[in-house]
PDB file of N, CA and C in Angstrom:
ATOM      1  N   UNK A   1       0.815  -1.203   0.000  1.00  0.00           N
ATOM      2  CA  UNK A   1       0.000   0.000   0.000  1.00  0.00           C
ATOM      3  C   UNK A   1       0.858   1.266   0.000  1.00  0.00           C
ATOM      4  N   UNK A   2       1.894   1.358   0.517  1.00  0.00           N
ATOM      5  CA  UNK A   2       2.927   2.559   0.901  1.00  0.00           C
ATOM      6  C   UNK A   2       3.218   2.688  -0.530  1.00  0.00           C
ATOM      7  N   UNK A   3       3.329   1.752  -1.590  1.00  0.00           N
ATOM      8  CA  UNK A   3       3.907   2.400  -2.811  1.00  0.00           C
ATOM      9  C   UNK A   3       2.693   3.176  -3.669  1.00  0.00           C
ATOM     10  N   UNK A   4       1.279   2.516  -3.589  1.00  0.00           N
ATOM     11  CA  UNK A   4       0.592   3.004  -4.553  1.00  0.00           C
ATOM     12  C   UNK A   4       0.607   4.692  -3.761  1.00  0.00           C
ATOM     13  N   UNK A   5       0.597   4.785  -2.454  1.00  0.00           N
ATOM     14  CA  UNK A   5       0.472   6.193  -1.891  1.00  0.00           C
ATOM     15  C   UNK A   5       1.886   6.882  -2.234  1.00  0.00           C
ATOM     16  N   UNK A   6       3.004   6.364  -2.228  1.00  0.00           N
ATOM     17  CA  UNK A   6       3.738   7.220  -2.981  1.00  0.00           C
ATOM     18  C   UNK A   6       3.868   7.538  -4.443  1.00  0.00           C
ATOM     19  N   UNK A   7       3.461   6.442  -5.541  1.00  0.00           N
ATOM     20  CA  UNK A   7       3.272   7.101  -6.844  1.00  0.00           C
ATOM     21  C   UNK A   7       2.272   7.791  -6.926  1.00  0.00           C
ATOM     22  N   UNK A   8       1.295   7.317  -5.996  1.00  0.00           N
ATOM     23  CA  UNK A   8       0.179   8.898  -6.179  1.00  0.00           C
ATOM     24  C   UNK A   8       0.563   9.945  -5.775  1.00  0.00           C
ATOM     25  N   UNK A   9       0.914  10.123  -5.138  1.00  0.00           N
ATOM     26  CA  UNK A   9       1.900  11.481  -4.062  1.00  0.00           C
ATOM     27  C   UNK A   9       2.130  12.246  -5.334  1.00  0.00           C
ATOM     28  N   UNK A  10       3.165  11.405  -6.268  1.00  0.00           N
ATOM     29  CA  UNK A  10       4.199  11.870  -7.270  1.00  0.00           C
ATOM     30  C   UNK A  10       3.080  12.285  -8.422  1.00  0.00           C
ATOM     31  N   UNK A  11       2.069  11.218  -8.482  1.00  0.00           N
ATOM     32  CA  UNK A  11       1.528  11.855  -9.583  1.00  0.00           C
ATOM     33  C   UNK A  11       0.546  12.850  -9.446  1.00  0.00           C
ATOM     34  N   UNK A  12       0.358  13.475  -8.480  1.00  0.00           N
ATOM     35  CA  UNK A  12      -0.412  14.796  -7.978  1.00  0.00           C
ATOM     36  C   UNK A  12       0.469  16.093  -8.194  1.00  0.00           C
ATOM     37  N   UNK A  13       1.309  15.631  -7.771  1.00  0.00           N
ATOM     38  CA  UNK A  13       2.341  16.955  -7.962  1.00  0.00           C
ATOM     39  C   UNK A  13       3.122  16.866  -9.393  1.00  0.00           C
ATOM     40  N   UNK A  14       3.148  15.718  -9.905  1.00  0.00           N
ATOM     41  CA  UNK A  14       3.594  16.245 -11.574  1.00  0.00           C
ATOM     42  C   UNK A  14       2.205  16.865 -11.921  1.00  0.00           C
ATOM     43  N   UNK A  15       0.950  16.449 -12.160  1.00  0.00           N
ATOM     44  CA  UNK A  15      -0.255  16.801 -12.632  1.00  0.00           C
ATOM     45  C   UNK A  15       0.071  18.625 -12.321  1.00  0.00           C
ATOM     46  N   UNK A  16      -0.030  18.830 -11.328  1.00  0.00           N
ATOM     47  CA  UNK A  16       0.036  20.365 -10.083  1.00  0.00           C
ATOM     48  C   UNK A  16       1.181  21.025 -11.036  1.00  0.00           C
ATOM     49  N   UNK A  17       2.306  20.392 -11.037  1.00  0.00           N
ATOM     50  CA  UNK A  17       3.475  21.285 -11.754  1.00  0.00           C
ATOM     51  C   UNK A  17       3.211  21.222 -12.777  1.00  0.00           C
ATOM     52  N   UNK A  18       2.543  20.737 -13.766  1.00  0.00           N
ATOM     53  CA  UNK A  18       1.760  20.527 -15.372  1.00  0.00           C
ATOM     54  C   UNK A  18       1.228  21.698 -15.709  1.00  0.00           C
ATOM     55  N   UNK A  19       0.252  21.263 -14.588  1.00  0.00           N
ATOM     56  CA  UNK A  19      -0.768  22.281 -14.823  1.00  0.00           C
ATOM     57  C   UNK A  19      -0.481  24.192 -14.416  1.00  0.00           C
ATOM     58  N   UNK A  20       0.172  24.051 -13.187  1.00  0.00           N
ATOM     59  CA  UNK A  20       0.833  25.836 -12.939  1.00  0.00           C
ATOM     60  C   UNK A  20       1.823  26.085 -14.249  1.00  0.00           C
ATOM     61  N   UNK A  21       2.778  25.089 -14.456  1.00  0.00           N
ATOM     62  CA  UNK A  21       3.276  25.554 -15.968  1.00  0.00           C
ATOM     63  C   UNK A  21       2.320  25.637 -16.845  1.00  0.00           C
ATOM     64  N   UNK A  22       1.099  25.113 -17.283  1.00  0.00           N
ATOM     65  CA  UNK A  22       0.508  26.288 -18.220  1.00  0.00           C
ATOM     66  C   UNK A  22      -0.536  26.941 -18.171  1.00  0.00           C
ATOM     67  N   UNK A  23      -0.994  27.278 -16.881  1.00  0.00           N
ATOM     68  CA  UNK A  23      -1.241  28.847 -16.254  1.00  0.00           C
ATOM     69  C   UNK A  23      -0.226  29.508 -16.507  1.00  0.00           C
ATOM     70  N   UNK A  24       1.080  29.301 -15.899  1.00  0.00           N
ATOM     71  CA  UNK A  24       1.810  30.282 -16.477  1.00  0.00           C
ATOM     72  C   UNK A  24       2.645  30.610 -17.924  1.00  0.00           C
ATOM     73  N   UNK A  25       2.292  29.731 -18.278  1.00  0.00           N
ATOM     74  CA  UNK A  25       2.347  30.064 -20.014  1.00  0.00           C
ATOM     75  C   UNK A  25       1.519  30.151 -20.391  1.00  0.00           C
ATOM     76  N   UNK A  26      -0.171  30.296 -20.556  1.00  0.00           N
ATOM     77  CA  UNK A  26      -0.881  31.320 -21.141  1.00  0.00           C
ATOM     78  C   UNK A  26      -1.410  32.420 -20.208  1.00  0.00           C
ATOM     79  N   UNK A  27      -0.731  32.889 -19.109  1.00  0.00           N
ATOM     80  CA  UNK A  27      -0.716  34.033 -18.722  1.00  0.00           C
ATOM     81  C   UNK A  27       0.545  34.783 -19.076  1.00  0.00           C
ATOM     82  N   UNK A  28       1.324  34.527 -19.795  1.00  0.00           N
ATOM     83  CA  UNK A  28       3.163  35.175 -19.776  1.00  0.00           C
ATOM     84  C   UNK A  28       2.487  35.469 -21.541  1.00  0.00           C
ATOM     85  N   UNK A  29       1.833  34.246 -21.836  1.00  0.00           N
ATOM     86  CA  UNK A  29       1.632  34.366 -23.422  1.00  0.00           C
ATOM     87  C   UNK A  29       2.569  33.605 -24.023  1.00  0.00           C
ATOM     88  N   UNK A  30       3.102  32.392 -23.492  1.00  0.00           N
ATOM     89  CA  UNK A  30       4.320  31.656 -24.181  1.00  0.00           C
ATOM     90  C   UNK A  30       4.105  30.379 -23.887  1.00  0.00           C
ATOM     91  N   UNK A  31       2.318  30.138 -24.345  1.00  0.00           N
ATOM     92  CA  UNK A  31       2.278  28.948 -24.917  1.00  0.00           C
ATOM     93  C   UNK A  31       3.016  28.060 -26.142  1.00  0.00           C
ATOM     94  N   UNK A  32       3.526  27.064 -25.954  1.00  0.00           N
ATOM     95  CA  UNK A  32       4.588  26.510 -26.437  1.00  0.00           C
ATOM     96  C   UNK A  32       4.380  25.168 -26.626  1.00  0.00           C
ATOM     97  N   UNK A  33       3.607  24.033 -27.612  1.00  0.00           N
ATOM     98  CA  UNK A  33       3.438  22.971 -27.701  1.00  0.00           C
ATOM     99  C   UNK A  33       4.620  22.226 -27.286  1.00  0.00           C
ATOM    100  N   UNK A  34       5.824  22.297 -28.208  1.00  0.00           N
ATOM    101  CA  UNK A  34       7.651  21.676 -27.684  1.00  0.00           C
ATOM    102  C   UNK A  34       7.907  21.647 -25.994  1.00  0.00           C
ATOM    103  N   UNK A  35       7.365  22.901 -25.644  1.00  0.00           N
ATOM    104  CA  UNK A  35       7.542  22.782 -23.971  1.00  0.00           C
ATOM    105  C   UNK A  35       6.668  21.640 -23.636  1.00  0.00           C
ATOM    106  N   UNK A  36       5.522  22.217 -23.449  1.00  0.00           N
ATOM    107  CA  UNK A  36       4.377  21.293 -23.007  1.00  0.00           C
ATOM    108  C   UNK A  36       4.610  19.370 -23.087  1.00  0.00           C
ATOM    109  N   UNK A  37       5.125  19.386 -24.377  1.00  0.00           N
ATOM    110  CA  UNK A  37       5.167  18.153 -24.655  1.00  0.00           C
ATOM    111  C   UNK A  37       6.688  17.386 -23.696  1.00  0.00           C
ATOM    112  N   UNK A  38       7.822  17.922 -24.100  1.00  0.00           N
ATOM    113  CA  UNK A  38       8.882  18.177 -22.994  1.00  0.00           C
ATOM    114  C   UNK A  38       8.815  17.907 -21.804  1.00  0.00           C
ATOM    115  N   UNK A  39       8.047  19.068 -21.336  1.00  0.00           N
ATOM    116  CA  UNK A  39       6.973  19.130 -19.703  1.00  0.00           C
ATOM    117  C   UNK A  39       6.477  17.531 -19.281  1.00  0.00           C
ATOM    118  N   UNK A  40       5.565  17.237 -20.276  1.00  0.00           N
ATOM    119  CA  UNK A  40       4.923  15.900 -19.816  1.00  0.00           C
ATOM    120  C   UNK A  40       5.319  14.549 -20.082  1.00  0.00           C
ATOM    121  N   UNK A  41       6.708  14.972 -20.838  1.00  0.00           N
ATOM    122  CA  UNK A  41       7.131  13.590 -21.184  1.00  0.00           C
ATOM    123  C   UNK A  41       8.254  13.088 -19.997  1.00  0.00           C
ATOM    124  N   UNK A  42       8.615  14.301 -19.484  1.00  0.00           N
ATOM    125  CA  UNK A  42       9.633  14.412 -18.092  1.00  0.00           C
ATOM    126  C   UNK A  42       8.605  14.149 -16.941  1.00  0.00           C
ATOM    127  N   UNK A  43       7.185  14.319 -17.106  1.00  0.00           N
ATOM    128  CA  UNK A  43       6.223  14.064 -15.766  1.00  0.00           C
ATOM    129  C   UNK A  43       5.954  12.189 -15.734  1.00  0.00           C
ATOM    130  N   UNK A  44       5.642  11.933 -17.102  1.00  0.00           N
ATOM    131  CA  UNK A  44       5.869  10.578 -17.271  1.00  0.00           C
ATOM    132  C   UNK A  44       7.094   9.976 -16.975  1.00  0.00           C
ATOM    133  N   UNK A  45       8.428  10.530 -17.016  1.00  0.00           N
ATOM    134  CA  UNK A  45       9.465   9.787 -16.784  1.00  0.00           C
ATOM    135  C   UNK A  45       9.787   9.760 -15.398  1.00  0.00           C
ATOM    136  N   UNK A  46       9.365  10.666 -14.494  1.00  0.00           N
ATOM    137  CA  UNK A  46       9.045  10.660 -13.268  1.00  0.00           C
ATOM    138  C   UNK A  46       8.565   9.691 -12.636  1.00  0.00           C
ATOM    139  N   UNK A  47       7.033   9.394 -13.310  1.00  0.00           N
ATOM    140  CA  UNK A  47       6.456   8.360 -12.258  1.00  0.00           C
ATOM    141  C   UNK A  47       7.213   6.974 -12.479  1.00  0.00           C
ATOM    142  N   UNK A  48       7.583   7.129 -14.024  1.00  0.00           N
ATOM    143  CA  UNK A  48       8.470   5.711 -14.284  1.00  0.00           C
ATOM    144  C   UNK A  48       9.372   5.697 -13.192  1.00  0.00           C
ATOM    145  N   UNK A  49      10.397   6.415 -12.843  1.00  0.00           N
ATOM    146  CA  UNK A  49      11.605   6.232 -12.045  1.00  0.00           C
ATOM    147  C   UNK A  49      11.013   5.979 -11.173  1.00  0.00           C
ATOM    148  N   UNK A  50       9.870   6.352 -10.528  1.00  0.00           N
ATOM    149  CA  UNK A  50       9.127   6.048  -8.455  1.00  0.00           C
ATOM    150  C   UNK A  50       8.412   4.877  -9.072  1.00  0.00           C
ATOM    151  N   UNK A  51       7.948   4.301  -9.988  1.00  0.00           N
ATOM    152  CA  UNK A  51       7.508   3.198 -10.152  1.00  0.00           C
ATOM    153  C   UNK A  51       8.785   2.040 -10.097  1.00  0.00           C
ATOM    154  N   UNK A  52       9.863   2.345 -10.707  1.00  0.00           N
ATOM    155  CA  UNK A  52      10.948   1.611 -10.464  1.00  0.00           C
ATOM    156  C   UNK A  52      11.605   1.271  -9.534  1.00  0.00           C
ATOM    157  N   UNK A  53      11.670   2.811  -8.486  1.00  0.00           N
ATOM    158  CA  UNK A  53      12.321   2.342  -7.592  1.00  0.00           C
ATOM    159  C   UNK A  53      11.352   1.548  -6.355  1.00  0.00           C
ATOM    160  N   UNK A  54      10.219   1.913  -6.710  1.00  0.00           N
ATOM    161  CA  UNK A  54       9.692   1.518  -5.521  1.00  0.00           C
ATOM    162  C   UNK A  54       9.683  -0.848  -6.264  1.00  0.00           C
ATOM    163  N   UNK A  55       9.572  -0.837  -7.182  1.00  0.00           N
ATOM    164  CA  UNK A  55       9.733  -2.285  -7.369  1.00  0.00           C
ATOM    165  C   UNK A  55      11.194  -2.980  -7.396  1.00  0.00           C
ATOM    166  N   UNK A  56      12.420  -2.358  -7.295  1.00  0.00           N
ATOM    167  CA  UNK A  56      13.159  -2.361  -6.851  1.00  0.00           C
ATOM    168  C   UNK A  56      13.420  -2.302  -5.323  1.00  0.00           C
ATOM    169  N   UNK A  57      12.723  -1.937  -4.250  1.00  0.00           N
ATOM    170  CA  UNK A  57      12.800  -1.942  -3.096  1.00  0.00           C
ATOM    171  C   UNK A  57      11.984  -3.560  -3.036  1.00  0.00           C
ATOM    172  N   UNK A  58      10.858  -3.992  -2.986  1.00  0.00           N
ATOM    173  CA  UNK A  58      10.378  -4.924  -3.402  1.00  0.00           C
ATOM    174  C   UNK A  58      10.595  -6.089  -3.315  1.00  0.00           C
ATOM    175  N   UNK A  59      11.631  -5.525  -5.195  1.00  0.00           N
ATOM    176  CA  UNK A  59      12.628  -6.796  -5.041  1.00  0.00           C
ATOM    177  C   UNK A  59      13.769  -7.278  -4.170  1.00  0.00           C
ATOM    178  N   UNK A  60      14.217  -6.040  -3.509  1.00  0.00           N
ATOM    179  CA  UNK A  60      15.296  -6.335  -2.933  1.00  0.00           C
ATOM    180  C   UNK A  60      14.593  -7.024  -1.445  1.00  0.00           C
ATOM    181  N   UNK A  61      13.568  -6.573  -0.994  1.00  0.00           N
ATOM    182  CA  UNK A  61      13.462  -6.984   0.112  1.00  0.00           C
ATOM    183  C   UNK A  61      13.348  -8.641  -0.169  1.00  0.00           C
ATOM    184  N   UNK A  62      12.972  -9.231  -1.035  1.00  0.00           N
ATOM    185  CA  UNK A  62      12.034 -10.389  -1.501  1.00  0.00           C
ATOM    186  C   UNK A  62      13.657 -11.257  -2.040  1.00  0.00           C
ATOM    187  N   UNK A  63      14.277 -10.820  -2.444  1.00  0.00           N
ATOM    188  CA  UNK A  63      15.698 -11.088  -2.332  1.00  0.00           C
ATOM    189  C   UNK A  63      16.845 -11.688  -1.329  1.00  0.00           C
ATOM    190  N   UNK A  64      16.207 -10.549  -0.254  1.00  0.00           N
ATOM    191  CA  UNK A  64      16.919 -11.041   0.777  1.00  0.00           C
ATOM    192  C   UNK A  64      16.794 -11.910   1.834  1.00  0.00           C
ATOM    193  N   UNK A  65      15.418 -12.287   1.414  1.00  0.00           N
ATOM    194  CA  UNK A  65      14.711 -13.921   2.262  1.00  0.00           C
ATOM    195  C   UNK A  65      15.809 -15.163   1.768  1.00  0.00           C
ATOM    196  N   UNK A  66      16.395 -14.776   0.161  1.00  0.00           N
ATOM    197  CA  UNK A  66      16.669 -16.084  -0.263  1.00  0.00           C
ATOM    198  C   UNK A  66      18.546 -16.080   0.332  1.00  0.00           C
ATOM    199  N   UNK A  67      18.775 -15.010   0.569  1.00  0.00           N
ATOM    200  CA  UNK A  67      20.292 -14.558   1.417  1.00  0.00           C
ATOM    201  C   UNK A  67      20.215 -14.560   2.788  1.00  0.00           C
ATOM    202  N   UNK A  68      19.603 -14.883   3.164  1.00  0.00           N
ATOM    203  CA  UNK A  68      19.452 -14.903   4.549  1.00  0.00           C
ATOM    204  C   UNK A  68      20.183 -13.364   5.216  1.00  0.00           C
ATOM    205  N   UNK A  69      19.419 -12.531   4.606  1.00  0.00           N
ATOM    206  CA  UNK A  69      19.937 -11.176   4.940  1.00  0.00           C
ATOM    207  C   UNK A  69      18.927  -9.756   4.785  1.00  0.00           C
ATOM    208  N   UNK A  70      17.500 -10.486   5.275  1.00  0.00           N
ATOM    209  CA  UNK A  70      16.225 -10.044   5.305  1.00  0.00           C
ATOM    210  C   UNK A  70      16.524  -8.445   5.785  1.00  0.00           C
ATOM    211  N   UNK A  71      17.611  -8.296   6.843  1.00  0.00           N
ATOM    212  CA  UNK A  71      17.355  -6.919   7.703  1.00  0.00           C
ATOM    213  C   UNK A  71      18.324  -5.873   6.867  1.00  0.00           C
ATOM    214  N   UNK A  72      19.510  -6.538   6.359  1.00  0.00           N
ATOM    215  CA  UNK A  72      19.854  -5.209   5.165  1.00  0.00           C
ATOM    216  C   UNK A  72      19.164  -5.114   4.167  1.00  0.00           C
ATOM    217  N   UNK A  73      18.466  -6.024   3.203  1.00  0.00           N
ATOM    218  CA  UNK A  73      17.570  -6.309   2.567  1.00  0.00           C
ATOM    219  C   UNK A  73      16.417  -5.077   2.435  1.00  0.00           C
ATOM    220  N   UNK A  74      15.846  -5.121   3.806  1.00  0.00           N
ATOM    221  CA  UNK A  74      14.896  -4.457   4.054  1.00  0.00           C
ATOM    222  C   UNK A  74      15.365  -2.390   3.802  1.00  0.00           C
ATOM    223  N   UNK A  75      16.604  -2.658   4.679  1.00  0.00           N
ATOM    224  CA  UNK A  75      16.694  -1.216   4.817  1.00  0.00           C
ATOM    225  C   UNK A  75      17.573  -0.768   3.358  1.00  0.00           C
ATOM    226  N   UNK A  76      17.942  -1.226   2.506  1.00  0.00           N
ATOM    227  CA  UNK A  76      18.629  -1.056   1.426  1.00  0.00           C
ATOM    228  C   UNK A  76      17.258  -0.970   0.014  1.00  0.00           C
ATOM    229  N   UNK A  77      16.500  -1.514   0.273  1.00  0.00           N
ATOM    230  CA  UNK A  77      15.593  -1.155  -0.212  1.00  0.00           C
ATOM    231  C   UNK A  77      14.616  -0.054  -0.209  1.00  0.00           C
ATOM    232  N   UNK A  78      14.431   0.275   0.983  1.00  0.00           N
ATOM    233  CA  UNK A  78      13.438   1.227   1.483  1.00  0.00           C
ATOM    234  C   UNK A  78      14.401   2.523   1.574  1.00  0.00           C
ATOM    235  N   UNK A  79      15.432   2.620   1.735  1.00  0.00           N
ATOM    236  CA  UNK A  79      16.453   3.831   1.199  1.00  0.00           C
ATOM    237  C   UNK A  79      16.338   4.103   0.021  1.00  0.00           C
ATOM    238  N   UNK A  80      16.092   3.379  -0.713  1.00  0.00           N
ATOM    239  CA  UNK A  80      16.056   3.452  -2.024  1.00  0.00           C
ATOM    240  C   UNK A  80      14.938   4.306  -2.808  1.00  0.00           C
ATOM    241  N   UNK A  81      13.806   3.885  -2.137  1.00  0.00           N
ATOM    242  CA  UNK A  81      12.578   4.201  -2.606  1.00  0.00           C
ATOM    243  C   UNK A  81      12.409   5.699  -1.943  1.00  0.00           C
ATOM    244  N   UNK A  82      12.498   5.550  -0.644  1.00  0.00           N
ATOM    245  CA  UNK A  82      12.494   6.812  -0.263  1.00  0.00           C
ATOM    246  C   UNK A  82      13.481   8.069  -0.447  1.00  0.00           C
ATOM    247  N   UNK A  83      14.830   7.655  -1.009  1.00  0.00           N
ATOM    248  CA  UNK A  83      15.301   8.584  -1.625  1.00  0.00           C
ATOM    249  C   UNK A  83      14.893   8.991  -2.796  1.00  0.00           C
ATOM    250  N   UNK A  84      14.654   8.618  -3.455  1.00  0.00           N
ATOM    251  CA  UNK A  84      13.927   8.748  -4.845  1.00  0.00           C
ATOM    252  C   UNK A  84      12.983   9.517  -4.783  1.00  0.00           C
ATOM    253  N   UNK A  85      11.776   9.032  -3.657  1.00  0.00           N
ATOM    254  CA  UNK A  85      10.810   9.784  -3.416  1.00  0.00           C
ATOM    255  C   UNK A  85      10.664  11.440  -2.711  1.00  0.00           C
ATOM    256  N   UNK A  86      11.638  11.478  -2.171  1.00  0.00           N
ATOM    257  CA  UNK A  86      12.073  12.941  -1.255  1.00  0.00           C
ATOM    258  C   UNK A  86      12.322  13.710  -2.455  1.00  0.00           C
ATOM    259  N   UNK A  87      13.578  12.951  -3.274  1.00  0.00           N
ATOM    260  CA  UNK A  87      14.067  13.954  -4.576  1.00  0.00           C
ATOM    261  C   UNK A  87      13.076  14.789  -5.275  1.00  0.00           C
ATOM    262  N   UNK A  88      12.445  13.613  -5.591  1.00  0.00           N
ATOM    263  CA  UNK A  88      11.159  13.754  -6.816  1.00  0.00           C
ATOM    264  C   UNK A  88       9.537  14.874  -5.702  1.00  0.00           C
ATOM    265  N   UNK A  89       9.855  14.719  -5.266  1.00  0.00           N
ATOM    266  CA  UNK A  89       8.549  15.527  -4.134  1.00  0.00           C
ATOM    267  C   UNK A  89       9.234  16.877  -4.059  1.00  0.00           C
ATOM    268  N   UNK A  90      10.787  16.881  -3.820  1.00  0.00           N
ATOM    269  CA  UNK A  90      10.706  18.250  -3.208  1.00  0.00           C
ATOM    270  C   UNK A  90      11.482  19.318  -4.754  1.00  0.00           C
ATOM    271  N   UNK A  91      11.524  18.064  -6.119  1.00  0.00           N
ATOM    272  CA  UNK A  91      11.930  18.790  -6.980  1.00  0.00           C
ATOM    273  C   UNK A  91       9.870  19.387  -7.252  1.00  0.00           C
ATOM    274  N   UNK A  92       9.782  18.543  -7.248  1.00  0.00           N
ATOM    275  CA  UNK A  92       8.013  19.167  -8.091  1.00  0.00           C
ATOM    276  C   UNK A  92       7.840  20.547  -7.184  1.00  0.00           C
ATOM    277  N   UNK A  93       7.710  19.856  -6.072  1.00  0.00           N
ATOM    278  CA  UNK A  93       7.541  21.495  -5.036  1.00  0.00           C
ATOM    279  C   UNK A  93       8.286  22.412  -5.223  1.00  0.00           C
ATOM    280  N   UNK A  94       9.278  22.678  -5.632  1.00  0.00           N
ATOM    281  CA  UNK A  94      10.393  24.069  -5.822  1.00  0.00           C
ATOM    282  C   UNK A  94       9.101  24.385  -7.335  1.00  0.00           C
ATOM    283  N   UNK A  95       9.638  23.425  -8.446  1.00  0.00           N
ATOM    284  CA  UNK A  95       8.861  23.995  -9.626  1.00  0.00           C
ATOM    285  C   UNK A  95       7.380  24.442  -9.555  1.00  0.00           C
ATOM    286  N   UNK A  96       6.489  24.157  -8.652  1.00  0.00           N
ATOM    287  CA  UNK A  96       5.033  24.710  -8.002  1.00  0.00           C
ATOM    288  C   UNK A  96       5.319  25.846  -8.004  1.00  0.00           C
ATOM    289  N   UNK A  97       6.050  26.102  -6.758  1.00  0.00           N
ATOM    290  CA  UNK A  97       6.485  27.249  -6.349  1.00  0.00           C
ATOM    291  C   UNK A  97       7.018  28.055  -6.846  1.00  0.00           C
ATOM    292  N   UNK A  98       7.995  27.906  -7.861  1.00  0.00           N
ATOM    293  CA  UNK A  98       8.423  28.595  -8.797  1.00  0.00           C
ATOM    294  C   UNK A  98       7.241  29.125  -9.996  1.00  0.00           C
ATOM    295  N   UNK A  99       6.234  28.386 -10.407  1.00  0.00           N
ATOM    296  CA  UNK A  99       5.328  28.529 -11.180  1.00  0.00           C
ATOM    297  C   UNK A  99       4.240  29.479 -10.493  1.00  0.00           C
ATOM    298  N   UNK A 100       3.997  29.395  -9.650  1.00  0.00           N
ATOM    299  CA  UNK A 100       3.143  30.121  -8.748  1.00  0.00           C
ATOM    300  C   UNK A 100       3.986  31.292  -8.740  1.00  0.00           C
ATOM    301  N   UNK A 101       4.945  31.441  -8.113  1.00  0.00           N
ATOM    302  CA  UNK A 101       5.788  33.496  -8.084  1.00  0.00           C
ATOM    303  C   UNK A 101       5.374  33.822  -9.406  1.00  0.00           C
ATOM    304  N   UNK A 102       5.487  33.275 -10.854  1.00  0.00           N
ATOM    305  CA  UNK A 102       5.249  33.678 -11.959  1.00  0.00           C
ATOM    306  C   UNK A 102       3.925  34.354 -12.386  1.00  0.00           C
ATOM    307  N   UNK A 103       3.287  33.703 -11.805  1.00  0.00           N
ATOM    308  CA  UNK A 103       1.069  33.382 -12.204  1.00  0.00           C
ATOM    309  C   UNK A 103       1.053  34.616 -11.350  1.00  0.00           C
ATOM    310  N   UNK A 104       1.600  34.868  -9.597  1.00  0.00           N
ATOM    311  CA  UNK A 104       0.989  35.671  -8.781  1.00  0.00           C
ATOM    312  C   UNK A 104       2.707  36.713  -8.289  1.00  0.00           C
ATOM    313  N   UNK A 105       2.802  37.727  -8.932  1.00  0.00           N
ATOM    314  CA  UNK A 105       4.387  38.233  -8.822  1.00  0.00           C
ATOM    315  C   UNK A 105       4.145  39.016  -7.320  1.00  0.00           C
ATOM    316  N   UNK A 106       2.894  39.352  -6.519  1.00  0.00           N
ATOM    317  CA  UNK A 106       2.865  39.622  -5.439  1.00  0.00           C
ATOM    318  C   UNK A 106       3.695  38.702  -4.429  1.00  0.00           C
ATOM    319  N   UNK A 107       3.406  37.277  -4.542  1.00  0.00           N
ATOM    320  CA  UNK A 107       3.920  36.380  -3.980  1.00  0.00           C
ATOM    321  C   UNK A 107       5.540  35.923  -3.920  1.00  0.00           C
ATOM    322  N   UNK A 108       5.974  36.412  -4.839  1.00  0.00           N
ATOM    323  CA  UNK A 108       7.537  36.225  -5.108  1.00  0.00           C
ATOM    324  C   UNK A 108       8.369  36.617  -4.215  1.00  0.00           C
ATOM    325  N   UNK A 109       7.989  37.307  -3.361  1.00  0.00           N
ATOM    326  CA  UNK A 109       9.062  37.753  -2.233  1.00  0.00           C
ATOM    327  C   UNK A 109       9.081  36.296  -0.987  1.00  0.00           C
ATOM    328  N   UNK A 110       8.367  35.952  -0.792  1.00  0.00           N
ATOM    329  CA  UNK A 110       7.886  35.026   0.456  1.00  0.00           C
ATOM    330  C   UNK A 110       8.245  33.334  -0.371  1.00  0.00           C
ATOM    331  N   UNK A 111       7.966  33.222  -1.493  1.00  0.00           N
ATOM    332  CA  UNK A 111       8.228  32.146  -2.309  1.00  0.00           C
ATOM    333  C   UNK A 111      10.144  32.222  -2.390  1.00  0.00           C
ATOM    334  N   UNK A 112      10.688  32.891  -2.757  1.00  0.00           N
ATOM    335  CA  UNK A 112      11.979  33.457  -2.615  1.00  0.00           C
ATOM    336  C   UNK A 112      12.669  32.895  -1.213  1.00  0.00           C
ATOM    337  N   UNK A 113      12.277  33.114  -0.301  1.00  0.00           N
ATOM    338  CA  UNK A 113      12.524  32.831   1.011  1.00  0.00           C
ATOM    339  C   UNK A 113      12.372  30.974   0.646  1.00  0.00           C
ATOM    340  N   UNK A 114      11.227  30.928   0.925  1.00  0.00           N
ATOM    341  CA  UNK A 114      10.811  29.339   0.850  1.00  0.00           C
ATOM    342  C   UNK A 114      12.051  28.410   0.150  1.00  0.00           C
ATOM    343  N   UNK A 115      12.103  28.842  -1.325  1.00  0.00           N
ATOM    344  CA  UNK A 115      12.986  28.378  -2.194  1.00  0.00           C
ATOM    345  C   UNK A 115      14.261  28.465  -1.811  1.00  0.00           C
ATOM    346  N   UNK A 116      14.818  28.826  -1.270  1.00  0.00           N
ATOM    347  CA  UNK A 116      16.218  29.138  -1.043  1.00  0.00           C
ATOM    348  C   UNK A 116      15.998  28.280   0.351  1.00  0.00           C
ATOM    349  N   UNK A 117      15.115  28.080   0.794  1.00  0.00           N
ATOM    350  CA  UNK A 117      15.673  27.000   2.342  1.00  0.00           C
ATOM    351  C   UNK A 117      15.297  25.440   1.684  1.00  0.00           C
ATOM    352  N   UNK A 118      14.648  25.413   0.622  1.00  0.00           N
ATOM    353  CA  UNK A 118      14.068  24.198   0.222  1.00  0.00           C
ATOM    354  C   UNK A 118      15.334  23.559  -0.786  1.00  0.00           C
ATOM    355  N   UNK A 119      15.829  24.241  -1.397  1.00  0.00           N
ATOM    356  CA  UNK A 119      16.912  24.435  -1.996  1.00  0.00           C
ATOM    357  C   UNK A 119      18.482  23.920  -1.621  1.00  0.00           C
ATOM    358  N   UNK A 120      18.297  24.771  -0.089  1.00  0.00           N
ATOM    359  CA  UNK A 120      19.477  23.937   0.655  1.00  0.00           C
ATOM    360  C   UNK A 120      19.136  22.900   0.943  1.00  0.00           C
TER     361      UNK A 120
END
């Protein structure tokens, strides 16, 4: 269950960063099919990689029954997935956020802040 809730996770926030990128390209006026397409072919390659890694954790755990080495097994896997998953969550969130200062330029001062601690 933990994986279908993390590729959904992922695929809410590619959808979210999809979609504020083009609010803010037909509010800038630089609607751009090449982007768009670009855009969503990198949102698809996304869920591929959290779909991977998370069946890669999986496997590894399911692996390590036959090594008698169930407890690195376990945590070598689940590092795995969850690194992947942090990456991919807190890259979509910078680009939200970044898309949002664009759509609402009131907001850019406080988004600015955000980004630069999210960043580090």
């Amino acid at each position: 269950m933990q994986y279908i809730i993390m590729i959904t996770i992922i695929l809410g926030l590619a959808a979210s960063d999809f979609v504020t990128g083009l609010i803010k390209a037909y509010i800038s006026g630089d609607l751009n099919s090449t982007k768009m397409r670009k855009g969503g072919l990198n949102k698809i390659t996304e869920l591929i990689v959290m779909t991977v890694s998370c069946g890669l954790e999986i496997g590894i755990r399911y692996l390590g029954r036959y090594y008698e080495s169930q407890v690195l097994a376990d945590i070598t896997g689940a590092v795995t997935a969850i690194i992947v998953f942090g990456y991919i969550t807190i890259m979509e969130v910078i680009s939200i956020f970044e898309n949002y200062a664009e759509i609402n330029p009131d907001t850019a001062a406080w988004i600015k802040k955000i980004l630069e601690k999210l960043r580090k």
